[in-house]
N, C-alpha and C. Protein backbone atom coordinates (compact mmCIF):
# COMPACT_ATOMS: atom_id res chain seq x y z
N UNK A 1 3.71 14.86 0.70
CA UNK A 1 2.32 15.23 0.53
C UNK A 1 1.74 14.60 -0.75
N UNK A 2 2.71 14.69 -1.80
CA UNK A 2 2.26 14.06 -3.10
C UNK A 2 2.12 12.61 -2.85
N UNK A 3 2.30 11.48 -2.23
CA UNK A 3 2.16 10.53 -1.73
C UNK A 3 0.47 10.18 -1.02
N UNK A 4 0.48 11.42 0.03
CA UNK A 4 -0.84 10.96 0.41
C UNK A 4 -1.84 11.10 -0.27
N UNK A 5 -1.61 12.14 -1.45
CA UNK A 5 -2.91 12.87 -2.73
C UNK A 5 -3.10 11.27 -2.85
N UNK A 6 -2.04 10.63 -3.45
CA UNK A 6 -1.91 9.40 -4.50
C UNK A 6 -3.07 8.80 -3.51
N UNK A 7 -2.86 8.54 -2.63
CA UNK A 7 -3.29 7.16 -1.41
C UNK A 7 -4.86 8.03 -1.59
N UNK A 8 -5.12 9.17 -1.24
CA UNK A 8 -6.02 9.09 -0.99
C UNK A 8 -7.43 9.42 -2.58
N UNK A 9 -6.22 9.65 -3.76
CA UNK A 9 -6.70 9.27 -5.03
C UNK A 9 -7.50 7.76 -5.30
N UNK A 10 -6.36 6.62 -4.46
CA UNK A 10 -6.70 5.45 -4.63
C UNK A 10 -7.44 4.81 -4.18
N UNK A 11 -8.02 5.57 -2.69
CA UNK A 11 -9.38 5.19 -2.01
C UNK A 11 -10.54 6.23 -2.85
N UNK A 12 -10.13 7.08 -3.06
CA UNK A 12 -11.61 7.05 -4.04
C UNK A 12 -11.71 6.79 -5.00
N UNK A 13 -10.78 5.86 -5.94
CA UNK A 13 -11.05 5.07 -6.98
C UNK A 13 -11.99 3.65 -6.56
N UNK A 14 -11.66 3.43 -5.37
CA UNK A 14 -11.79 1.89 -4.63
C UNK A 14 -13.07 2.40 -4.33
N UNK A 15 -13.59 3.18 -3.80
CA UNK A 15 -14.98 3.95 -3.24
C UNK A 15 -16.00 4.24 -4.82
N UNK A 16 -15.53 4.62 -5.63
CA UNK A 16 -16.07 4.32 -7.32
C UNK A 16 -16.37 3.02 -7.75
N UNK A 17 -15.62 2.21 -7.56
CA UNK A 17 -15.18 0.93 -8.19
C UNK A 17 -16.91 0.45 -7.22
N UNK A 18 -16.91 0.67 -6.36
CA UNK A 18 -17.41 -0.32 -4.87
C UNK A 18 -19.06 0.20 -5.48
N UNK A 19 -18.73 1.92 -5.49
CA UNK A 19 -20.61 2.51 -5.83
C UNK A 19 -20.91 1.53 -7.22
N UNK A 20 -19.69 1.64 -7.91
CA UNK A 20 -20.37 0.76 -9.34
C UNK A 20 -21.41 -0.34 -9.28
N UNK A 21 -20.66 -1.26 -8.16
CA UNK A 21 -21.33 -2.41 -8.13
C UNK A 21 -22.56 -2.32 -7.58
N UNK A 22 -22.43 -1.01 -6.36
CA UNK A 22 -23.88 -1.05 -5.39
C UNK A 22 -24.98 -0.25 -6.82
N UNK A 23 -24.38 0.07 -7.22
CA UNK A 23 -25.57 0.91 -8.30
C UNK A 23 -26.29 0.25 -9.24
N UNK A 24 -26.10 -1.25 -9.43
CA UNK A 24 -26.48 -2.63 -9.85
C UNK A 24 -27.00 -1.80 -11.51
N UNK A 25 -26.41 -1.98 -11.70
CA UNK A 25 -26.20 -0.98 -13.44
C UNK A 25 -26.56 0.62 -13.34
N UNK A 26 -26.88 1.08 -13.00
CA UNK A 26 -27.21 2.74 -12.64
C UNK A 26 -28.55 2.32 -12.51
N UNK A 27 -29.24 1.66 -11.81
CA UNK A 27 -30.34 1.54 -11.50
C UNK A 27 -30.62 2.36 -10.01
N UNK A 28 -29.75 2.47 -9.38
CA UNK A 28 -29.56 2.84 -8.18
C UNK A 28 -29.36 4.00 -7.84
N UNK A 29 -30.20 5.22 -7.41
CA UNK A 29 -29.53 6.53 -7.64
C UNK A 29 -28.28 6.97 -6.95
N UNK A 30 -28.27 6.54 -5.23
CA UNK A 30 -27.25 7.78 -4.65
C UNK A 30 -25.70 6.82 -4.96
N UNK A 31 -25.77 4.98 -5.50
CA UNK A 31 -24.71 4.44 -5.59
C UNK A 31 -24.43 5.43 -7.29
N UNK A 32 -24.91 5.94 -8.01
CA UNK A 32 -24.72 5.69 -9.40
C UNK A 32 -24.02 7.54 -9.57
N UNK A 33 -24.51 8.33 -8.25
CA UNK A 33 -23.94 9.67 -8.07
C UNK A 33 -22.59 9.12 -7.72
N UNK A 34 -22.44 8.16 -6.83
CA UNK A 34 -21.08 8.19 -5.84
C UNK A 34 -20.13 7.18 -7.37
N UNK A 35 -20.58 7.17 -7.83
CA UNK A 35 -19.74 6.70 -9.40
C UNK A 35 -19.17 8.09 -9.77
N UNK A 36 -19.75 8.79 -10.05
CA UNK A 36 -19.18 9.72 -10.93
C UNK A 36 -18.53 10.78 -9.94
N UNK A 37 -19.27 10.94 -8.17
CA UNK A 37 -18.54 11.72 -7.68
C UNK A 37 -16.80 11.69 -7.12
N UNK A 38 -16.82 9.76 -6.97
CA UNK A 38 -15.69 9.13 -6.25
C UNK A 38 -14.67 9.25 -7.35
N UNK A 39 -15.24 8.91 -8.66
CA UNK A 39 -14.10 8.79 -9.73
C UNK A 39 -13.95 10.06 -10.52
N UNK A 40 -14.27 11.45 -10.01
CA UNK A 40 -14.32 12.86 -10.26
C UNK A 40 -13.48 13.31 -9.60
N UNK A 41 -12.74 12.41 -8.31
CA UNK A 41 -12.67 12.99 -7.16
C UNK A 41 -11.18 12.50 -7.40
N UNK A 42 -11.34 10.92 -7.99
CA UNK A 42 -9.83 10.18 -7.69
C UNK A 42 -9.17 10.87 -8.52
N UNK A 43 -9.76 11.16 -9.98
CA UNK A 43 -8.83 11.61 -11.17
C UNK A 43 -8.57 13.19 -10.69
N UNK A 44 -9.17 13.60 -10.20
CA UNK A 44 -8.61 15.07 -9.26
C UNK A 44 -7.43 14.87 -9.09
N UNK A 45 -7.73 14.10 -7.99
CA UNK A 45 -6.23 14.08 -6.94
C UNK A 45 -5.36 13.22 -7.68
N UNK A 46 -5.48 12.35 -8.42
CA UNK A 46 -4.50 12.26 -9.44
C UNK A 46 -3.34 12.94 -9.98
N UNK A 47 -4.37 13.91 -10.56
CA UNK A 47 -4.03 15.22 -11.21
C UNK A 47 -3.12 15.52 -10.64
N UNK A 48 -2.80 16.43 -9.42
CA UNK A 48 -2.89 16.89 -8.39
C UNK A 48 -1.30 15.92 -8.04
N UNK A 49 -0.87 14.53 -7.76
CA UNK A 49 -0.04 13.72 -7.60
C UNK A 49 0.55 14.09 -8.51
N UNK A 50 0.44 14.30 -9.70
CA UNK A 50 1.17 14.21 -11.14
C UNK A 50 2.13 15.22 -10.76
N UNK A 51 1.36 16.33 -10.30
CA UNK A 51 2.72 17.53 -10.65
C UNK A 51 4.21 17.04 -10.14
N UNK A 52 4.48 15.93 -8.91
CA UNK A 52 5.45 15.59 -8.40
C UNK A 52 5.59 14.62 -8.24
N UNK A 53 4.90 13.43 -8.92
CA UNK A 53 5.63 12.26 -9.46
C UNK A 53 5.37 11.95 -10.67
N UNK A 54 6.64 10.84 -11.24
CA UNK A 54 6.59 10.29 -12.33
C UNK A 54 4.95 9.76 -12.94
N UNK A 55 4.28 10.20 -14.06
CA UNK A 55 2.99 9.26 -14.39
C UNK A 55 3.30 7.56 -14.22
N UNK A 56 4.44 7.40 -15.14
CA UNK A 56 4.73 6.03 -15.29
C UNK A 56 4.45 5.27 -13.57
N UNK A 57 5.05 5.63 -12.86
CA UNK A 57 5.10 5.16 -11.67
C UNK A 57 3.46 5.82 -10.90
N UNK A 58 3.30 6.59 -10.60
CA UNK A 58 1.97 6.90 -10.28
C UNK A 58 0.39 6.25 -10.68
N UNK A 59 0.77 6.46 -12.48
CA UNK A 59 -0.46 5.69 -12.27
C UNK A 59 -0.35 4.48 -12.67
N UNK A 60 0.66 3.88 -12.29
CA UNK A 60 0.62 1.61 -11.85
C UNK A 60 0.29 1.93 -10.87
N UNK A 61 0.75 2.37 -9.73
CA UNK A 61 0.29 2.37 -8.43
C UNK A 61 -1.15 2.81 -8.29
N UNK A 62 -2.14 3.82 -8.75
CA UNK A 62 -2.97 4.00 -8.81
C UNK A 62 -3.68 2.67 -9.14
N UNK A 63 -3.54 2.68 -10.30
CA UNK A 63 -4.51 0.91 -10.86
C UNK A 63 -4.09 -0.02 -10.19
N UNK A 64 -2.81 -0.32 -9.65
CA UNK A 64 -2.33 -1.70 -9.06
C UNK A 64 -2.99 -1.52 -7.68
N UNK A 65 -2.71 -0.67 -6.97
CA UNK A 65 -3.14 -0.60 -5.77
C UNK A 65 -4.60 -1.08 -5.33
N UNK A 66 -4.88 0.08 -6.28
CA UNK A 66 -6.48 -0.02 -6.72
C UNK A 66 -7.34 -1.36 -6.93
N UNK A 67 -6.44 -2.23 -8.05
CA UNK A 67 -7.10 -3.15 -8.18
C UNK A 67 -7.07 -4.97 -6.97
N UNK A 68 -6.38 -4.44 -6.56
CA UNK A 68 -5.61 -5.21 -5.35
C UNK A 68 -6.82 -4.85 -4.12
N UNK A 69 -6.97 -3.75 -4.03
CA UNK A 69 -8.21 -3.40 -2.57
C UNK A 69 -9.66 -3.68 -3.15
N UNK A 70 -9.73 -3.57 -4.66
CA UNK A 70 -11.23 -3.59 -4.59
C UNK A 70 -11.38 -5.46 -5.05
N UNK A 71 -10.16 -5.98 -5.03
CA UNK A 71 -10.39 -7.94 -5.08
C UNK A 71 -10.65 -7.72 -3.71
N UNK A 72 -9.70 -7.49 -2.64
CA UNK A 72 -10.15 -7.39 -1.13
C UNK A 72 -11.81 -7.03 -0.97
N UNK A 73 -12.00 -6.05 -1.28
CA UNK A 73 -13.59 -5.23 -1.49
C UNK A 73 -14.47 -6.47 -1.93
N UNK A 74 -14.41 -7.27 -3.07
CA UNK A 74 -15.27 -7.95 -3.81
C UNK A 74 -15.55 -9.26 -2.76
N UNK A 75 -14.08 -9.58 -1.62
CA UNK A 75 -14.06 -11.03 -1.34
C UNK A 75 -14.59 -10.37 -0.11
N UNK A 76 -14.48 -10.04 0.07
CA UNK A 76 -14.69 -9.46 2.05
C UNK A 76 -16.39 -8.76 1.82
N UNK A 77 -16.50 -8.09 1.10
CA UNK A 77 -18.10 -7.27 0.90
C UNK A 77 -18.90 -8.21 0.31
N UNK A 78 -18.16 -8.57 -1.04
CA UNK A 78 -19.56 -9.19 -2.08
C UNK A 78 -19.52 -10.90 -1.85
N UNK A 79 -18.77 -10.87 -1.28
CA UNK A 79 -18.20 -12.61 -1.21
C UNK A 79 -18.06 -13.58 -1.76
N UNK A 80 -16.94 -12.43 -2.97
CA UNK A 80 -16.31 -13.29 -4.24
C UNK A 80 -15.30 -14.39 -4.07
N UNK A 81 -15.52 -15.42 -4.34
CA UNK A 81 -13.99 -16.09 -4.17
C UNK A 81 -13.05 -15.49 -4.04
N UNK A 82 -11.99 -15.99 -3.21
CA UNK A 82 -10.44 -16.06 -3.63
C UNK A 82 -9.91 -17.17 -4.05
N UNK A 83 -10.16 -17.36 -4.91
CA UNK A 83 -8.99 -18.64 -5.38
C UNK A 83 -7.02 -18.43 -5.61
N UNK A 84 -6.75 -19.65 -5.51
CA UNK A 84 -4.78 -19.46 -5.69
C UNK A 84 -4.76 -18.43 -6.54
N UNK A 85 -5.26 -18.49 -7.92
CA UNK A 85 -4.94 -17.71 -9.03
C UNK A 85 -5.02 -15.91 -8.87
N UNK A 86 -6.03 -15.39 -8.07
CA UNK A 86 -6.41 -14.16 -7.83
C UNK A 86 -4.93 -14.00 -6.70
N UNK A 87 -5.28 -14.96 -5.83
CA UNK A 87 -4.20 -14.30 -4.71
C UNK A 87 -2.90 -14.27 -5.62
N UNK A 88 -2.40 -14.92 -6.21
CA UNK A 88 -1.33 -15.16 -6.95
C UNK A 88 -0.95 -13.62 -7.25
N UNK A 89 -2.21 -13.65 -8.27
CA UNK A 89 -2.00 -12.74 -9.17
C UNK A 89 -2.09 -10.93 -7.96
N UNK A 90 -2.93 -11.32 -6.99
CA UNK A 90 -2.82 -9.48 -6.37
C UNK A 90 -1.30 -9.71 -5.96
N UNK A 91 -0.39 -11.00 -5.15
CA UNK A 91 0.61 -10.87 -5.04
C UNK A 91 1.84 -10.45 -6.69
N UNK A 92 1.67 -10.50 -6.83
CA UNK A 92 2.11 -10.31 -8.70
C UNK A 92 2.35 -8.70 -8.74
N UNK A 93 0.61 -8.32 -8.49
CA UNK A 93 0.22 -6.57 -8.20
C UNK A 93 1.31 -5.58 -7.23
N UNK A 94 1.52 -5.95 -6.24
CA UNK A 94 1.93 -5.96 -5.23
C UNK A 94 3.58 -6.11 -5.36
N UNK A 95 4.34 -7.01 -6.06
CA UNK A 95 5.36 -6.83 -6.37
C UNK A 95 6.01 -5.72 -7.34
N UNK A 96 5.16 -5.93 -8.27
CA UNK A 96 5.41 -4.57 -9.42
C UNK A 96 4.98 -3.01 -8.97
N UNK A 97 4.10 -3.24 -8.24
CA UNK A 97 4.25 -1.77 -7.19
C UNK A 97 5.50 -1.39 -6.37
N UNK A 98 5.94 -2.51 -5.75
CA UNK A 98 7.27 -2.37 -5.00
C UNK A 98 8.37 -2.29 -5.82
N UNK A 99 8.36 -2.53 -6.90
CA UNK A 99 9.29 -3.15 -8.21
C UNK A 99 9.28 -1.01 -8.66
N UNK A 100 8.62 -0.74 -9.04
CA UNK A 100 8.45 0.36 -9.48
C UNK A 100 9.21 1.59 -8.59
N UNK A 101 8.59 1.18 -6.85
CA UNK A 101 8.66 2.69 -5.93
C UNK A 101 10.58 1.97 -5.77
N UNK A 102 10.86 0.76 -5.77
CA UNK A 102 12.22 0.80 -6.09
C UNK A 102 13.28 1.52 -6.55
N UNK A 103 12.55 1.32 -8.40
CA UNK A 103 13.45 1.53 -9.92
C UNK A 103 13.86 3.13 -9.42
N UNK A 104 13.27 4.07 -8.76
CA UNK A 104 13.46 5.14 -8.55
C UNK A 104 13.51 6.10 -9.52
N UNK A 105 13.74 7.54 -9.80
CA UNK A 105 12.85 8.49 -10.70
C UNK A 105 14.09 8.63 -11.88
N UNK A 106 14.18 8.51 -13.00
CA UNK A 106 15.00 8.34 -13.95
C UNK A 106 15.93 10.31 -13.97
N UNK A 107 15.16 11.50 -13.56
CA UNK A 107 15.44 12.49 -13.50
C UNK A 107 16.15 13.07 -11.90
């Protein structure tokens, strides 16, 4: 269960991340609510993940994950490049997430 909090912590970080941009500086009202409600919401369930996993490992995965879907988000929605270097680098993301749920819980 503490797994899916995480996952579904990390879509509403990605759902924050996404209002940021639609809120084109807080100019925007209902994108500039869904800022503070999505990332009210992720650090909740965060919270919430913590009691039964490691932070260390939780929140890389939180940010790694995170930052890995909202390059997806930026190239697929806003129609940011992908260049070698980004893909490189979410593959990079992506390893050290796996690298981590590996190392397994030191306790």
């Amino acid at each position: 269960m503490h797994w899916l909090t995480l996952a579904a912590a990390i879509v509403l970080e990605v759902m924050g991340t996404t209002s940021m941009k639609l809120s084109n500086g807080f100019s925007r009202p209902l994108p500039s609510v869904g800022v503070v409600v999505f990332y009210g919401a992720s650090l909740a369930l965060l919270t919430v993940a913590l009691k039964k996993l490691d932070v260390s490992v939780a929140y890389a995965i939180w940010a790694g994950v995170g930052t890995a879907l909202i390059v997806m988000v930026g190239v697929l929605w806003f129609g940011e490049a992908l260049t070698w270097v980004r893909a490189v680098s979410i593959l990079l993301i992506i390893i050290g997430v796996v690298g981590l749920n590996l190392s397994g819980s030191a306790h």
